[in-house]
C-alpha atoms as a PDB file:
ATOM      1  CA  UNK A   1      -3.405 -10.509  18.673  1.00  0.00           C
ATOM      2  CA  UNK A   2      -4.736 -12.682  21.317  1.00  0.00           C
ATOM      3  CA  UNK A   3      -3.451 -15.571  19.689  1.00  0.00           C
ATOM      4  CA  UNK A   4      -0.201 -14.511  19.357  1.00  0.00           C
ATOM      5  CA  UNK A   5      -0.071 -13.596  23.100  1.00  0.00           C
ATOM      6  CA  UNK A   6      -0.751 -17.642  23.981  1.00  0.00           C
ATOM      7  CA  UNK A   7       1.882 -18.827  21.704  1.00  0.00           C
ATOM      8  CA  UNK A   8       4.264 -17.097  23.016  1.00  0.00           C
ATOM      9  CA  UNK A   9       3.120 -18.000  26.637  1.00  0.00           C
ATOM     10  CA  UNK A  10       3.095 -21.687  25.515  1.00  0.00           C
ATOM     11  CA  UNK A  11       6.224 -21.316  24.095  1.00  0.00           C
ATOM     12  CA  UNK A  12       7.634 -19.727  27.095  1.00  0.00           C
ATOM     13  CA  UNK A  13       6.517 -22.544  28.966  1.00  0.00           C
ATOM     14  CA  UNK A  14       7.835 -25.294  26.962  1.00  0.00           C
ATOM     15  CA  UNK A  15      11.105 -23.408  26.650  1.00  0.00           C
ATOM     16  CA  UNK A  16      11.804 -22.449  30.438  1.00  0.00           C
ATOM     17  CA  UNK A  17      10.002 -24.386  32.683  1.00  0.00           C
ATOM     18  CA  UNK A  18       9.030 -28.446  30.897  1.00  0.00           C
ATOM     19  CA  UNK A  19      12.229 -30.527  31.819  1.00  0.00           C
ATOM     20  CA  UNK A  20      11.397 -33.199  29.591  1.00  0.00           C
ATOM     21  CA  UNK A  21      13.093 -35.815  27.565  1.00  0.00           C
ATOM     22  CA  UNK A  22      12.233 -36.907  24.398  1.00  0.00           C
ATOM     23  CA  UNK A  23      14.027 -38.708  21.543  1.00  0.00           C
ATOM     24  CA  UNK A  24      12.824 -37.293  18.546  1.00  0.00           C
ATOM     25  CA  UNK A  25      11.958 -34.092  19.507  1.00  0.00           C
ATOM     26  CA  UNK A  26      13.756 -31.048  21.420  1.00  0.00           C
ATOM     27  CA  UNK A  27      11.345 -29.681  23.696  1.00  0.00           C
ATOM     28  CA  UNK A  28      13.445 -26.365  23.527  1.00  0.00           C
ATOM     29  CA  UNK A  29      13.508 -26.233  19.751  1.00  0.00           C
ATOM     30  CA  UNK A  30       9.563 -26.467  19.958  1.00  0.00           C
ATOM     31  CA  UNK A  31       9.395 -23.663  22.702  1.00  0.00           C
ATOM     32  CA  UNK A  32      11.463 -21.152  20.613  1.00  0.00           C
ATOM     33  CA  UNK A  33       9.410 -22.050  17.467  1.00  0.00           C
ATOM     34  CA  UNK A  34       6.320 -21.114  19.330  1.00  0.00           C
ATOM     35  CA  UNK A  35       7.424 -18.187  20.735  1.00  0.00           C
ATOM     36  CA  UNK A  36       8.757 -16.896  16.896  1.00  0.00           C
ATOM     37  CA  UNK A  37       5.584 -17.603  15.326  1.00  0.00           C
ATOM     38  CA  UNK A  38       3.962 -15.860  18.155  1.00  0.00           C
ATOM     39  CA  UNK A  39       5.470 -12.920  17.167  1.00  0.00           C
ATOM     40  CA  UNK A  40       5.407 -13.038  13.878  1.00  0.00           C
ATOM     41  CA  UNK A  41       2.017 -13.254  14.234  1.00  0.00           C
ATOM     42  CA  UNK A  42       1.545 -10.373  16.804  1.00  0.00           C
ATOM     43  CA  UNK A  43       3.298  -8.269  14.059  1.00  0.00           C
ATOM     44  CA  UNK A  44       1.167  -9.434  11.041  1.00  0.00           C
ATOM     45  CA  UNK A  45      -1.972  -8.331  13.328  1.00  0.00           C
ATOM     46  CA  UNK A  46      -0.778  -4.578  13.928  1.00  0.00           C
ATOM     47  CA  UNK A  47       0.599  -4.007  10.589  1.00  0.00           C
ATOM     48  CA  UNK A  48      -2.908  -5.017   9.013  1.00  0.00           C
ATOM     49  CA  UNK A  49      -4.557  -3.016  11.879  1.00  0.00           C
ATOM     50  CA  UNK A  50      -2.614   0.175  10.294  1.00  0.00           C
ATOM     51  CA  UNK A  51      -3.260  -0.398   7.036  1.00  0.00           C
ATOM     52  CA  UNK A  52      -6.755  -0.625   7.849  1.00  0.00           C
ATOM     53  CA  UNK A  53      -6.433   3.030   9.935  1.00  0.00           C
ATOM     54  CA  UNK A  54      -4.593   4.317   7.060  1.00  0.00           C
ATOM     55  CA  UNK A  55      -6.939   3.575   4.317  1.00  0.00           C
ATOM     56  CA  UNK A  56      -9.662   6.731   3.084  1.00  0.00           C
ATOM     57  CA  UNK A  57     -13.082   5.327   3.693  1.00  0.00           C
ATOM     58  CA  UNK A  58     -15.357   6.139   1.036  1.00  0.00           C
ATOM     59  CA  UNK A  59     -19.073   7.704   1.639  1.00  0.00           C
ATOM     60  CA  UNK A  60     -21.620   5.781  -0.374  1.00  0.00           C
ATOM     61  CA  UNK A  61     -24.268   8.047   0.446  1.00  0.00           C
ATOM     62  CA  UNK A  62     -22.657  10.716  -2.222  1.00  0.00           C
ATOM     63  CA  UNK A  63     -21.310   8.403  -4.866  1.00  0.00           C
ATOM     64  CA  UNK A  64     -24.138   7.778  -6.505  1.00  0.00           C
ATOM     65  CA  UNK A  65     -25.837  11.636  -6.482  1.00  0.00           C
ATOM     66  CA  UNK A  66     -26.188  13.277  -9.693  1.00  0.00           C
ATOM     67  CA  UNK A  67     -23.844  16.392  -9.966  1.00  0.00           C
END
């Protein structure tokens, strides 16, 4: 998640507060694309955490006791 947190910060940064000027790329553009794939990311990282919560752990110690 951590991740996610500085790509969004980054892209925050490049979006709001760099005023500069480039040709071939849109310093903007990049900021916004940053901040998106922060959150995507952010997302992807607490919907795996759930699954994880969600899924039945299995004791080993029994499984292999004769009934």
């Amino acid at each position: 998640m951590v991740p996610g947190i500085i790509l969004i910060i980054v892209g925050a940064i490049f979006t709001f507060a760099l005023r500069a000027e480039s040709s071939w790329l849109d310093v903007r553009v990049l900021g916004l694309i940053l901040m998106l794939g922060g959150a995507a990311f952010i997302v992807r990282s607490r919907v795996k955490r759930r699954d994880r919560q969600e899924a039945p752990l299995r004791d080993s110690r029994t499984e292999h006791l004769p009934s």
